[in-house]
N, C-alpha and C. Protein backbone atom coordinates (compact mmCIF):
# COMPACT_ATOMS: atom_id res chain seq x y z
N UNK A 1 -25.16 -19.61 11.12
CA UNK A 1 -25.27 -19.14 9.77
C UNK A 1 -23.99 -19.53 9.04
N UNK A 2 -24.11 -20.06 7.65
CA UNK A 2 -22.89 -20.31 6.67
C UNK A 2 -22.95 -19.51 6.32
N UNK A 3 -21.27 -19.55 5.51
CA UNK A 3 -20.95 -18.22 5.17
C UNK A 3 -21.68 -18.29 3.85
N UNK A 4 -22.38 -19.75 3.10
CA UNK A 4 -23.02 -19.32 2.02
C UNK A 4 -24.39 -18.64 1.80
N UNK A 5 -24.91 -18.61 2.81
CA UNK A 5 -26.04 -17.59 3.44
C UNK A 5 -25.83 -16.50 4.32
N UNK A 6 -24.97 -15.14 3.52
CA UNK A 6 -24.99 -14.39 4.14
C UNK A 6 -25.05 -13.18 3.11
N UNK A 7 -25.29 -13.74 1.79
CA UNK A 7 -25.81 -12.46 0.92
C UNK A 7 -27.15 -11.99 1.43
N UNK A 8 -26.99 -10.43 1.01
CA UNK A 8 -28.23 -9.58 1.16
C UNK A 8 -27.65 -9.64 3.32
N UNK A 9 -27.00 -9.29 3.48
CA UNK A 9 -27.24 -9.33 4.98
C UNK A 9 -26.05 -8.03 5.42
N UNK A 10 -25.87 -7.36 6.58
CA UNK A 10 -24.69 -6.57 6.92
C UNK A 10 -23.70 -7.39 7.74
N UNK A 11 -22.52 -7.49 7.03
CA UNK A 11 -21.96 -8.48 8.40
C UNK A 11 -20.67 -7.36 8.87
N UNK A 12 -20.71 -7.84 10.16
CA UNK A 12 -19.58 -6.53 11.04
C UNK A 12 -18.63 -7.34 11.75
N UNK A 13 -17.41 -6.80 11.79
CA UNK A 13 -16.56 -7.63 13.05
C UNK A 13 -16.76 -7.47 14.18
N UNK A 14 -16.73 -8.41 15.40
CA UNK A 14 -16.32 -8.01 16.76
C UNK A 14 -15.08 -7.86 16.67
N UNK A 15 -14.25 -6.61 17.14
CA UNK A 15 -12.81 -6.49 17.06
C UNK A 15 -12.48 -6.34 19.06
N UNK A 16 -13.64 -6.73 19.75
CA UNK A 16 -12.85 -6.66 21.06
C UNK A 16 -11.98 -7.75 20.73
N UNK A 17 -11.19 -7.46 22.07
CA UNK A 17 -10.07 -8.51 22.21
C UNK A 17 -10.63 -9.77 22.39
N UNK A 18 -11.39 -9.94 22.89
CA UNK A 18 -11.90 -11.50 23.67
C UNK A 18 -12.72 -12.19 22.35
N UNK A 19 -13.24 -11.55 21.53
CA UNK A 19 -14.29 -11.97 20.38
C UNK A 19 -13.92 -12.98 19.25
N UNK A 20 -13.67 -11.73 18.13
CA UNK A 20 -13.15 -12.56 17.02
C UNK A 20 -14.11 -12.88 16.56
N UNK A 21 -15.41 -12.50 16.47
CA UNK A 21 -16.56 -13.42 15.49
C UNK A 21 -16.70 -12.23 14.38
N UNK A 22 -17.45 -12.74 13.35
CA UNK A 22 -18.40 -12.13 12.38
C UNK A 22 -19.72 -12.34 12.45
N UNK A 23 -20.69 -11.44 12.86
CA UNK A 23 -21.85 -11.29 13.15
C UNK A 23 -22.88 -11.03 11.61
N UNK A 24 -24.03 -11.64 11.60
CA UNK A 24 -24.51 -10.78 10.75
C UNK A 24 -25.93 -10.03 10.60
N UNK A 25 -26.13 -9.28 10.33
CA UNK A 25 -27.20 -8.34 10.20
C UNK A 25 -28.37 -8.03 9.66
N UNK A 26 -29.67 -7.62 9.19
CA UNK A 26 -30.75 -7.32 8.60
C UNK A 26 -30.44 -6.15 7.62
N UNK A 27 -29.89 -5.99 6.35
CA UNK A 27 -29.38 -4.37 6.16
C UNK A 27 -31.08 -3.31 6.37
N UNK A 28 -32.16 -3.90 6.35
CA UNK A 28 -33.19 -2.91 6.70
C UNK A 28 -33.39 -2.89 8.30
N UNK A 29 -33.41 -4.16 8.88
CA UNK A 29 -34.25 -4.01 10.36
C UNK A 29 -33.07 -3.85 11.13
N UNK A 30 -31.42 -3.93 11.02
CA UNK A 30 -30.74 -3.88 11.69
C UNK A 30 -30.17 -5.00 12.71
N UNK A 31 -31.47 -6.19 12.31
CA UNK A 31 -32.12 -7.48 13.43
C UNK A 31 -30.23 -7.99 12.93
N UNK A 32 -30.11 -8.68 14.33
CA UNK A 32 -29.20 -9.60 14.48
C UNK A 32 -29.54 -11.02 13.91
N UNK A 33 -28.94 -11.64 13.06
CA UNK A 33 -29.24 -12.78 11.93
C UNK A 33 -28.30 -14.13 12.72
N UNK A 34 -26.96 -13.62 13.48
CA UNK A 34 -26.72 -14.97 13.39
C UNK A 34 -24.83 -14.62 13.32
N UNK A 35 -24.10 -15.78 13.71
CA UNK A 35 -23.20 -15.39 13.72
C UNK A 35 -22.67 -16.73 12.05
N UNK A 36 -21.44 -16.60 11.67
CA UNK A 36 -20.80 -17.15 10.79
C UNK A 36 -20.13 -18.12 11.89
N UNK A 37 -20.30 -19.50 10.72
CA UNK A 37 -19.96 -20.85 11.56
C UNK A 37 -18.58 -21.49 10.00
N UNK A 38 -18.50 -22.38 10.93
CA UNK A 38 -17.08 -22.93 10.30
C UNK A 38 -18.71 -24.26 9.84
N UNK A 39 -17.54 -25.13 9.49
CA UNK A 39 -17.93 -26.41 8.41
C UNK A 39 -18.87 -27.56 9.65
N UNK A 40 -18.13 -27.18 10.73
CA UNK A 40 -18.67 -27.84 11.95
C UNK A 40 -19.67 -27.15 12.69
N UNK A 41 -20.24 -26.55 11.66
CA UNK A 41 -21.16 -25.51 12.52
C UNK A 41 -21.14 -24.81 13.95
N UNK A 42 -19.82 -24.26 13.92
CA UNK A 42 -18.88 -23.94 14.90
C UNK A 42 -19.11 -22.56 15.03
N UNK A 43 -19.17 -21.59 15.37
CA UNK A 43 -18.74 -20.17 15.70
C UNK A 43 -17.66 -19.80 15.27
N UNK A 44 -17.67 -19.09 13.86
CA UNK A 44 -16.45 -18.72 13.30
C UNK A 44 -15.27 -17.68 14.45
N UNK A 45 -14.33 -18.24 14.84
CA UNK A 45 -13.42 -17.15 15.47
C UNK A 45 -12.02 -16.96 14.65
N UNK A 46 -11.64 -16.00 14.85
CA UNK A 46 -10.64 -15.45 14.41
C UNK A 46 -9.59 -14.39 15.62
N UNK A 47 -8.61 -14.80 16.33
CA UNK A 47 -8.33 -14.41 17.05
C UNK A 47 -7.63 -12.87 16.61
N UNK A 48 -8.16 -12.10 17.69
CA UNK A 48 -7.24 -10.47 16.94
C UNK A 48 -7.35 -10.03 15.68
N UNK A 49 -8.91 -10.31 15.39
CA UNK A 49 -9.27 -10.11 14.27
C UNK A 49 -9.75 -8.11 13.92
N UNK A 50 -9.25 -7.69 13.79
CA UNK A 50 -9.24 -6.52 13.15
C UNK A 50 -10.21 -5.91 12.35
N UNK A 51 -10.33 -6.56 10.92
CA UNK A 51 -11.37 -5.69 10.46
C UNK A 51 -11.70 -6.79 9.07
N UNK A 52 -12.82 -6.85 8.33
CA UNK A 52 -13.24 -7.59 7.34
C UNK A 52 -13.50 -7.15 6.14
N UNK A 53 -13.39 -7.35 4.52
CA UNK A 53 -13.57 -7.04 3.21
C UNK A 53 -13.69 -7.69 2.44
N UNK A 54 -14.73 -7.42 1.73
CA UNK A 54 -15.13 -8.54 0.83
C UNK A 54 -13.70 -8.32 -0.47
N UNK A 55 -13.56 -9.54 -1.26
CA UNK A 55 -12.65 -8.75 -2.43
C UNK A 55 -13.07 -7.62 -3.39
N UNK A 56 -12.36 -7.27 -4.47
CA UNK A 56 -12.76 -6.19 -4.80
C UNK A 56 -12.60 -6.63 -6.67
N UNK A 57 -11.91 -7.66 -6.69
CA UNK A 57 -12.34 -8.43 -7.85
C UNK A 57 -11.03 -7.98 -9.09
N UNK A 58 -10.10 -7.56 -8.27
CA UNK A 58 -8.96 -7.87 -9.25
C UNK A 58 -7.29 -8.31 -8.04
N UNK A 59 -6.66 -8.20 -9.05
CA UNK A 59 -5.42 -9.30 -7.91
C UNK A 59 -5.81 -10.45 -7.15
N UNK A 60 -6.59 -11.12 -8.42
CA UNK A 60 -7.21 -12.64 -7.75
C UNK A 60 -7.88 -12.76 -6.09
N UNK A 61 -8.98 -11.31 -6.24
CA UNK A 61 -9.39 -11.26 -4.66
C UNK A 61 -10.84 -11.31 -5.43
N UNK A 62 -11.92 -12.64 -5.00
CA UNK A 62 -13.24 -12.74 -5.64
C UNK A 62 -14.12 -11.85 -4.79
N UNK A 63 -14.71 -11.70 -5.15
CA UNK A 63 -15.89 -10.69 -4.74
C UNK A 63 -16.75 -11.36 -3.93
N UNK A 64 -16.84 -12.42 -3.88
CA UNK A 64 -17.58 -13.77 -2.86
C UNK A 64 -16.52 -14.35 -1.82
N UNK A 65 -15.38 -13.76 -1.76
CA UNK A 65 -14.34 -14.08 -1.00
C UNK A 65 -14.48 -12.91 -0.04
N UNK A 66 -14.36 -12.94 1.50
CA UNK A 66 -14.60 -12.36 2.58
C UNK A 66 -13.03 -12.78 3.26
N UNK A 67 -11.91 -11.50 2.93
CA UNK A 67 -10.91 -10.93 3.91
C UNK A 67 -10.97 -10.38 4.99
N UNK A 68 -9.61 -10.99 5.67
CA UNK A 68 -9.59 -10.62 6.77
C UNK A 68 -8.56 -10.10 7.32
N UNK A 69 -7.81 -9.20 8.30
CA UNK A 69 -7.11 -8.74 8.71
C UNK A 69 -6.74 -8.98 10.34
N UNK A 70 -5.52 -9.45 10.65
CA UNK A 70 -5.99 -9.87 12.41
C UNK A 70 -4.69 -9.74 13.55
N UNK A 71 -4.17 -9.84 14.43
CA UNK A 71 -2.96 -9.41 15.39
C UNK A 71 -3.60 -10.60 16.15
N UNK A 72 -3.19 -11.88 15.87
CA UNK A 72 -3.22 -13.18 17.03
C UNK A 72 -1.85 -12.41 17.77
N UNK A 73 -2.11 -13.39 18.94
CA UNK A 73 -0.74 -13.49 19.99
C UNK A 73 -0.77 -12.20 20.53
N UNK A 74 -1.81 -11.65 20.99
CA UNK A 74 -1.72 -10.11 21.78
C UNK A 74 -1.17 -8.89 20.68
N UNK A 75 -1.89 -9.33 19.32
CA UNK A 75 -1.23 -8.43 18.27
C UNK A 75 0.31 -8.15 18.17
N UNK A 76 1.06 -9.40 18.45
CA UNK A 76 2.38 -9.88 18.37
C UNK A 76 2.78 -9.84 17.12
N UNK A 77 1.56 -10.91 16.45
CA UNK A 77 2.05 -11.15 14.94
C UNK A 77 0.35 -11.00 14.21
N UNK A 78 1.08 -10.98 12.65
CA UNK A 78 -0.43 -10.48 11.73
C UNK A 78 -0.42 -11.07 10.90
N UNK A 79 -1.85 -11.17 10.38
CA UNK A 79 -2.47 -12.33 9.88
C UNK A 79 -3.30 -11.96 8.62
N UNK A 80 -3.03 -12.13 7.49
CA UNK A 80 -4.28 -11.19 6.14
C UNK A 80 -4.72 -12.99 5.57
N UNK A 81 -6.43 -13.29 6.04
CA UNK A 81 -6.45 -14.14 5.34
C UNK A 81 -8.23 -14.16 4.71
N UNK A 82 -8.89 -15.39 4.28
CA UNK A 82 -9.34 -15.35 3.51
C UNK A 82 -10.89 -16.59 4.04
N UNK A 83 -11.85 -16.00 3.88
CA UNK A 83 -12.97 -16.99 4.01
C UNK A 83 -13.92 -17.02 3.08
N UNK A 84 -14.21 -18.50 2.58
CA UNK A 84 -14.37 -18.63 1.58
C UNK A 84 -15.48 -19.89 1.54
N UNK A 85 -17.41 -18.89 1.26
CA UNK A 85 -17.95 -19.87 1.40
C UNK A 85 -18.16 -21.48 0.89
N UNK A 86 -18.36 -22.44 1.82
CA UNK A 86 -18.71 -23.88 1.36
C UNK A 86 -20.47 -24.50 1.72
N UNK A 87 -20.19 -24.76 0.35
CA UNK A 87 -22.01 -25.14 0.33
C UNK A 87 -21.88 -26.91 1.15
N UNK A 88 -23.27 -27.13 2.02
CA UNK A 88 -22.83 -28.54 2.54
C UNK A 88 -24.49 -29.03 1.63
């Protein structure tokens, strides 16, 4: 799944340690849809990824922009960044 097909859907983090994906959801059936892929139709990972937010539409954070929060390196160091769908 692109991230430009993921309106109308619930998407959740895996925050185990080993994961790092964004999953996404049915908001009625609950059905598992698919995970978020990179440009290479890759399995989006994000190492020590924490937790996800869409923007909120001021301090130049778009509302179609999907934040992220994350502790790479055994939550050594932290990471606030930004995914941002591309239509192919």
């Amino acid at each position: 799944m692109t991230t430009a097909s993921v309106s109308l859907r619930v998407l959740l983090a895996s925050v185990t340690l080993t994961d790092g994906t964004i999953n996404a959801f049915g908001p009625l059936t609950g059905r598992f849809l698919g995970s978020l892929r990179d440009g290479n139709n890759k399995r989006l990972h994000i190492d020590g990824l924490w937790g996800i937010q869409f923007g909120n539409g001021i301090l130049s954070q778009k509302t179609n922009q999907l934040f992220y929060a994350a502790g790479p390196n055994d939550e050594e160091d932290g990471v606030y960044g930004v995914i941002t769908a591309v239509t192919q």
